[in-house]
N, C-alpha and C. Protein backbone atom coordinates (compact mmCIF):
# COMPACT_ATOMS: atom_id res chain seq x y z
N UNK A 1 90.53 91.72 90.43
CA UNK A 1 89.76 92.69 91.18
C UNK A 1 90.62 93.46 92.16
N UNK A 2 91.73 93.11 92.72
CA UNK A 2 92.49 93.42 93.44
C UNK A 2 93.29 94.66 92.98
N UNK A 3 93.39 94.66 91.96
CA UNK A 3 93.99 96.19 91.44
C UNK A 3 92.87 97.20 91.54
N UNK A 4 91.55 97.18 91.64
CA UNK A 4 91.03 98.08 90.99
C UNK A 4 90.04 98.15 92.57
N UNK A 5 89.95 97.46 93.12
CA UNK A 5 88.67 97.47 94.66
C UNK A 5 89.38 98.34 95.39
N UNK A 6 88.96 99.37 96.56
CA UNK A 6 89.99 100.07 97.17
C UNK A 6 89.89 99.68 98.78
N UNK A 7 89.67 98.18 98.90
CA UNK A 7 89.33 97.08 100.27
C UNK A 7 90.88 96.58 100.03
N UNK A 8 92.02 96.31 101.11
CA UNK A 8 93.17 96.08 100.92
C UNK A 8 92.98 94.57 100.95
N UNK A 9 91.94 94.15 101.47
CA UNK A 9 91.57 92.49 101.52
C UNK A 9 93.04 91.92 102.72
N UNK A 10 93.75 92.97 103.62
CA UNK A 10 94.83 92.38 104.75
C UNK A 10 96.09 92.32 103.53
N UNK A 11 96.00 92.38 102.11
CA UNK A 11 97.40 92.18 101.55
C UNK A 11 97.90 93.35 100.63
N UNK A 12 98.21 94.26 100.79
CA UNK A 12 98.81 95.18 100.15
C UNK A 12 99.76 95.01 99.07
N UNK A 13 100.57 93.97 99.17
CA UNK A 13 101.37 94.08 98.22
C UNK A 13 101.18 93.59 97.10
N UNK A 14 100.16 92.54 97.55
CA UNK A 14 99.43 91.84 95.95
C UNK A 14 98.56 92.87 95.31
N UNK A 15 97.71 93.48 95.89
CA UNK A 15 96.88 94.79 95.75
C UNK A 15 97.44 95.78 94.79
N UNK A 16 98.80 96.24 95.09
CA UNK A 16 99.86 96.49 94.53
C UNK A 16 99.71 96.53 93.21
N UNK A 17 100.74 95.27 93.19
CA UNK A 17 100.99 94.33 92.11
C UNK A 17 99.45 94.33 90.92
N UNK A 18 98.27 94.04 91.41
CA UNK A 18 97.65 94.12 90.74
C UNK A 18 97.40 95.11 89.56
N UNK A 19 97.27 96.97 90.88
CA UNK A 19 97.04 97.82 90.29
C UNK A 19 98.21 98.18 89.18
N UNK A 20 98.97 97.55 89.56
CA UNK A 20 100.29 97.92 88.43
C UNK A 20 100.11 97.21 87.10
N UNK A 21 99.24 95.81 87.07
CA UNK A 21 98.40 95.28 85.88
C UNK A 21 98.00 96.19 85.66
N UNK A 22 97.13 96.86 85.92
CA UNK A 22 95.75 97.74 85.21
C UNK A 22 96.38 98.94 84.47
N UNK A 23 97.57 99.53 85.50
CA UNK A 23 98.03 101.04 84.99
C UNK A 23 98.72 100.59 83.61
N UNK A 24 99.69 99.29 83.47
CA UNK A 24 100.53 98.63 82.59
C UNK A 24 99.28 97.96 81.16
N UNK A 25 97.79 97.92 81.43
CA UNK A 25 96.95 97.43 80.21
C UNK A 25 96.99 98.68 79.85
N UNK A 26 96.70 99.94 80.72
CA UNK A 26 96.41 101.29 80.00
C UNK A 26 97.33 101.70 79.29
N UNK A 27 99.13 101.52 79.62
CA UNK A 27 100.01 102.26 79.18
C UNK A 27 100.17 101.43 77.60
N UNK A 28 100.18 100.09 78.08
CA UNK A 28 100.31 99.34 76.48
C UNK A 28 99.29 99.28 75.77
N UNK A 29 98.18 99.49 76.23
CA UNK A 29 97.24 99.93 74.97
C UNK A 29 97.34 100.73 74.19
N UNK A 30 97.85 102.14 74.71
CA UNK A 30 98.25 103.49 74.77
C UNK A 30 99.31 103.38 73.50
N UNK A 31 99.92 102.77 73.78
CA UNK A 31 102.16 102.80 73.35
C UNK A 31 101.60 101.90 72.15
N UNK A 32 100.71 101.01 72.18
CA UNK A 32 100.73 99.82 71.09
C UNK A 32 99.48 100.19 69.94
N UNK A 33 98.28 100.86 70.25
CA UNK A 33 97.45 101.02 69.21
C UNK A 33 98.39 101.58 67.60
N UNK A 34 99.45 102.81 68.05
CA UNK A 34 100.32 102.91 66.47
C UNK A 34 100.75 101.46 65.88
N UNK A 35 100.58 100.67 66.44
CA UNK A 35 100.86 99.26 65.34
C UNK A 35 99.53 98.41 65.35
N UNK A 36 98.48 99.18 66.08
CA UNK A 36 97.30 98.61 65.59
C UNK A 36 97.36 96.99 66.37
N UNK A 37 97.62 97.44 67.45
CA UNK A 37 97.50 96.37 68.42
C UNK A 37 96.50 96.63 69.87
N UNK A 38 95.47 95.67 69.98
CA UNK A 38 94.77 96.27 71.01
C UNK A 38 95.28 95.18 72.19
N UNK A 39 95.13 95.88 73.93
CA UNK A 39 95.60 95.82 75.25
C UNK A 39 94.28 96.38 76.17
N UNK A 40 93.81 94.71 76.37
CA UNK A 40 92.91 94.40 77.47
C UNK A 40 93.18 93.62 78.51
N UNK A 41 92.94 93.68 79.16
CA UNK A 41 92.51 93.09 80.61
C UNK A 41 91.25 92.36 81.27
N UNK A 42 91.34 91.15 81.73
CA UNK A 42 90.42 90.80 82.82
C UNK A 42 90.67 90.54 84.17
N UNK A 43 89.63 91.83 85.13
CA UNK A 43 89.52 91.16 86.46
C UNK A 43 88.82 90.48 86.88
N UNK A 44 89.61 88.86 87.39
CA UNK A 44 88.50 88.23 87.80
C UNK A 44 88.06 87.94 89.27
N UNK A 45 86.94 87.88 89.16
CA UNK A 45 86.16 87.55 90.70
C UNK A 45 86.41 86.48 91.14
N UNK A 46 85.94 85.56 92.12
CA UNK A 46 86.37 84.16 92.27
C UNK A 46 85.82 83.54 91.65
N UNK A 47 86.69 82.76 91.33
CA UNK A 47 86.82 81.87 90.29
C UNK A 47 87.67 80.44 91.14
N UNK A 48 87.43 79.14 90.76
CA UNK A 48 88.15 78.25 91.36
C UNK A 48 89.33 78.45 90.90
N UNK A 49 90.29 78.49 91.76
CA UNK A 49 91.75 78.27 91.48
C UNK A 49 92.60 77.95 92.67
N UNK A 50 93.83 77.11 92.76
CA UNK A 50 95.22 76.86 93.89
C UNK A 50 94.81 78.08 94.90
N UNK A 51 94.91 79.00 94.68
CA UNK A 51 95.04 80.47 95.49
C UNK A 51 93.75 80.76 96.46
N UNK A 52 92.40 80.29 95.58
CA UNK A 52 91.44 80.67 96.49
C UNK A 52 91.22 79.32 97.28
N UNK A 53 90.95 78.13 96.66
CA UNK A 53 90.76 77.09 97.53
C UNK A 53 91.81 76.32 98.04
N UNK A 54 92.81 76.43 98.10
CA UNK A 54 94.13 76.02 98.60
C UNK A 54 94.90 74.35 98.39
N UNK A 55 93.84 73.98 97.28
CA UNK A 55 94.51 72.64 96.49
C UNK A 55 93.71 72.55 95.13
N UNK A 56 94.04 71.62 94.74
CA UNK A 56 93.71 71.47 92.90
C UNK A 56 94.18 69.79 92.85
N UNK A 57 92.97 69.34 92.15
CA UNK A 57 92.73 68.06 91.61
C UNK A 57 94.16 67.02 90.39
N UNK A 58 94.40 66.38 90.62
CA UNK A 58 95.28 65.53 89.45
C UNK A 58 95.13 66.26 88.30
N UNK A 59 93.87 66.51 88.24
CA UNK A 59 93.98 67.64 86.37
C UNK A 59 94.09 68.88 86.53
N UNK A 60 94.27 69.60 87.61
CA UNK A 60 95.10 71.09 87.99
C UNK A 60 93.90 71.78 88.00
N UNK A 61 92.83 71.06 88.70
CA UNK A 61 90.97 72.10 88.55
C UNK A 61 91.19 71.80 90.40
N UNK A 62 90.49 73.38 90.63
CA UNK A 62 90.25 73.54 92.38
C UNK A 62 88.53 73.34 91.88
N UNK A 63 88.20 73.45 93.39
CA UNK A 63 86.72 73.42 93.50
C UNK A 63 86.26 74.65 94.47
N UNK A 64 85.57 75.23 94.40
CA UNK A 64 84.88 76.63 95.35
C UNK A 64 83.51 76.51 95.92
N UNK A 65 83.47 75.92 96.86
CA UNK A 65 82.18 75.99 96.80
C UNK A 65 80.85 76.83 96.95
N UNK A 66 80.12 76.62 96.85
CA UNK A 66 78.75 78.07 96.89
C UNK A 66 79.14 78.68 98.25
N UNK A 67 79.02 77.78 99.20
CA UNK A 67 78.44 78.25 100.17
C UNK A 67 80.33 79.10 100.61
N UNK A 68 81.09 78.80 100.50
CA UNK A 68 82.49 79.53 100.55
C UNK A 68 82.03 81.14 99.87
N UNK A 69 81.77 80.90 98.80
CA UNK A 69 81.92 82.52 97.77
C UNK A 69 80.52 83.23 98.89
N UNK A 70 79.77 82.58 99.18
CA UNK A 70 78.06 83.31 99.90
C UNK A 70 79.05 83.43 101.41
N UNK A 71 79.61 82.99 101.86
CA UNK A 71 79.76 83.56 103.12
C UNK A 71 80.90 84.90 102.73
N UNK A 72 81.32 85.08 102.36
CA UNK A 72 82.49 86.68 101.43
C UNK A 72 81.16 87.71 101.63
N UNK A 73 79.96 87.27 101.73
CA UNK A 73 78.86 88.50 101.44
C UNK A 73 78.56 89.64 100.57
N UNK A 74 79.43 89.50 99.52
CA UNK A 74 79.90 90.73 98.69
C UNK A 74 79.74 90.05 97.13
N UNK A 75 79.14 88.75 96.96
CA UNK A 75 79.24 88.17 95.30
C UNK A 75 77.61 88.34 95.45
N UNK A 76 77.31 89.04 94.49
CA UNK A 76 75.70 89.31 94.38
C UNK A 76 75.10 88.03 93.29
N UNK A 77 76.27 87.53 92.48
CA UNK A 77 75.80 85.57 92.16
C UNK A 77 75.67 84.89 92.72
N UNK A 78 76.08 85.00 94.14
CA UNK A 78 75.90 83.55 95.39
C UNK A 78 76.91 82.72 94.87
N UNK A 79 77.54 82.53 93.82
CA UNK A 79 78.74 81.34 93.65
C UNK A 79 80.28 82.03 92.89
N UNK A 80 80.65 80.95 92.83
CA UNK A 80 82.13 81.12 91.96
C UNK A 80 81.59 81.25 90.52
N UNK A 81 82.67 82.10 89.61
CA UNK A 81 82.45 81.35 88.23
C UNK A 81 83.17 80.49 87.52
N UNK A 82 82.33 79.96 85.84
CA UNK A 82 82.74 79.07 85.48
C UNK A 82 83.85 79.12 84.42
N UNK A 83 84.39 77.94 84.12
CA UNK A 83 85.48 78.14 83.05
C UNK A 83 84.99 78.84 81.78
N UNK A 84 83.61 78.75 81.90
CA UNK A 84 82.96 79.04 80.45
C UNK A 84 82.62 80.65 80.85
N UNK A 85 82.35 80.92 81.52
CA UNK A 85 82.29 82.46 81.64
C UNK A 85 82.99 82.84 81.81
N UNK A 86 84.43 82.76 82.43
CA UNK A 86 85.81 82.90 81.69
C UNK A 86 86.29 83.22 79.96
N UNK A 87 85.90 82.06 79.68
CA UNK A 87 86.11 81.72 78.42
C UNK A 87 84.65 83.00 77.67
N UNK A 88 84.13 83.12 77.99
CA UNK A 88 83.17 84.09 77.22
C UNK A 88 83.60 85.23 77.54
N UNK A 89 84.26 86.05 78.52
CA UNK A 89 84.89 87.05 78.44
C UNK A 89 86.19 87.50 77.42
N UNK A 90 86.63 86.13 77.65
CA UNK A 90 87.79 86.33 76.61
C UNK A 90 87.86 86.56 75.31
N UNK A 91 86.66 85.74 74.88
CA UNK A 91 85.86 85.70 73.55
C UNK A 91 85.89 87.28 73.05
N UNK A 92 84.95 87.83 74.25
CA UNK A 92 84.76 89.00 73.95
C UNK A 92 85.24 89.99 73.26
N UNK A 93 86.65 89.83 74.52
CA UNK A 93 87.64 91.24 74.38
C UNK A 93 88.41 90.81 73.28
N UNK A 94 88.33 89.29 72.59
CA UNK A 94 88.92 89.26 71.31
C UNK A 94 88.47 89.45 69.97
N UNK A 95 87.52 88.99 69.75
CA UNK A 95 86.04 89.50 69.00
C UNK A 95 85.95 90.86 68.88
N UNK A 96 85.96 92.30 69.89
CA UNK A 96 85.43 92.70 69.16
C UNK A 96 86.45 93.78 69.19
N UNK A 97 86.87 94.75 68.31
CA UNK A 97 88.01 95.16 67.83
C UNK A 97 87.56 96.69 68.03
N UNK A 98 86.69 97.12 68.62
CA UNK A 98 86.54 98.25 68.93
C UNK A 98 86.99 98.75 70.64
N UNK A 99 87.21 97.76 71.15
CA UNK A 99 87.58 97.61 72.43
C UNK A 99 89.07 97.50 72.69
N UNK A 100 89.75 98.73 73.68
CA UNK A 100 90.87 98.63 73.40
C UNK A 100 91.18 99.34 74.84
N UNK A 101 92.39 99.08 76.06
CA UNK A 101 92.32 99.90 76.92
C UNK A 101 91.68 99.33 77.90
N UNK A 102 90.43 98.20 78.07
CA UNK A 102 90.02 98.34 79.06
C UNK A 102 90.38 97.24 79.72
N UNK A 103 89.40 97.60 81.07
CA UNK A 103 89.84 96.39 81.92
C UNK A 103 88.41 95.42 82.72
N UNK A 104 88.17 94.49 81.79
CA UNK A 104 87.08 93.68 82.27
C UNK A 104 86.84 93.16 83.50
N UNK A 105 86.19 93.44 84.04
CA UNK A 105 85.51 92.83 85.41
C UNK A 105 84.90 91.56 85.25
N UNK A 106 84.72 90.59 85.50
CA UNK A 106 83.95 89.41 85.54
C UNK A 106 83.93 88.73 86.98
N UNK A 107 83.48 89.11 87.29
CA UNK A 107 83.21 89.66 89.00
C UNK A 107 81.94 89.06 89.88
N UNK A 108 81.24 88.28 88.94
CA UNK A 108 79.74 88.49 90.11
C UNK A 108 78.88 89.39 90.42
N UNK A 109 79.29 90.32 90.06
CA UNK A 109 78.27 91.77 90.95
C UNK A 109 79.51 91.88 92.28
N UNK A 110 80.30 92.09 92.09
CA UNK A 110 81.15 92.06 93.22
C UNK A 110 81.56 93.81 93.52
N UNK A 111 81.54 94.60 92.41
CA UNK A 111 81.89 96.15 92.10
C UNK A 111 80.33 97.09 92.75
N UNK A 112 79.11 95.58 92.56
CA UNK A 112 77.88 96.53 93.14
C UNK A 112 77.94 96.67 94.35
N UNK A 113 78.90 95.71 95.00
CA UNK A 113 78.88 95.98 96.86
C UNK A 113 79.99 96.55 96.56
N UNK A 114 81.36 96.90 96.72
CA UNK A 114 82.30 96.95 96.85
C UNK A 114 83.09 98.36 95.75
N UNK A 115 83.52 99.11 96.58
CA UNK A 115 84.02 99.86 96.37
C UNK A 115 84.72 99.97 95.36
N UNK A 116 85.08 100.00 93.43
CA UNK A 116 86.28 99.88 92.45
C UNK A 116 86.63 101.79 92.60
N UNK A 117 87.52 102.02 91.26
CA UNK A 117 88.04 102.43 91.12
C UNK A 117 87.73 104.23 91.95
């Protein structure tokens, strides 16, 4: 989400970095469809991970809790998401072959408060 929200969230350079993902799915989608290769992207919303909750379990899983993502005020799900809605995005953008170029949000409703592109 960080490439594409125009809230610096205090870190610019990751912000950065992000948007340089997004411009880099467009350019290789772009450069790669002549070999019939498709270039997607997902941004994700919070999601448990090291980065948002600041440790991770013996099996490398963080935990987020509700009430963490509901105080952000800006996730219109009230929680984190799951590995499986993860995993169903991915599904997606692999499945279906008419899709090429973009850049998935899986977000929460996080783009309905918050300012993207």
């Amino acid at each position: 989400m960080s490439g594409i929200i125009r809230h610096a969230q205090g870190h610019f350079s990751y912000s950065a970095a992000k948007g340089g993902t997004v411009h880099l799915t467009k350019l290789m989608s772009t450069e790669f469809q002549k070999a019939q290769v498709r270039m997607n992207s997902i941004a994700p919303g919070y999601f448990p991970s090291e980065m948002i909750a600041k440790q991770s379990g013996p099996d490398m899983k963080s935990e987020l809790p509700d009430e963490k993502v509901q105080k952000k005020g800006h996730v219109s799900a009230m929680r984190a998401g799951s590995d499986e809605e993860m995993a169903q995005a991915v599904l997606f953008l692999t499945k279906n072959a008419y899709v090429n170029g973009e850049i998935l949000a899986v977000d929460g409703g996080v783009f309905n408060v918050v300012s993207g592109w």
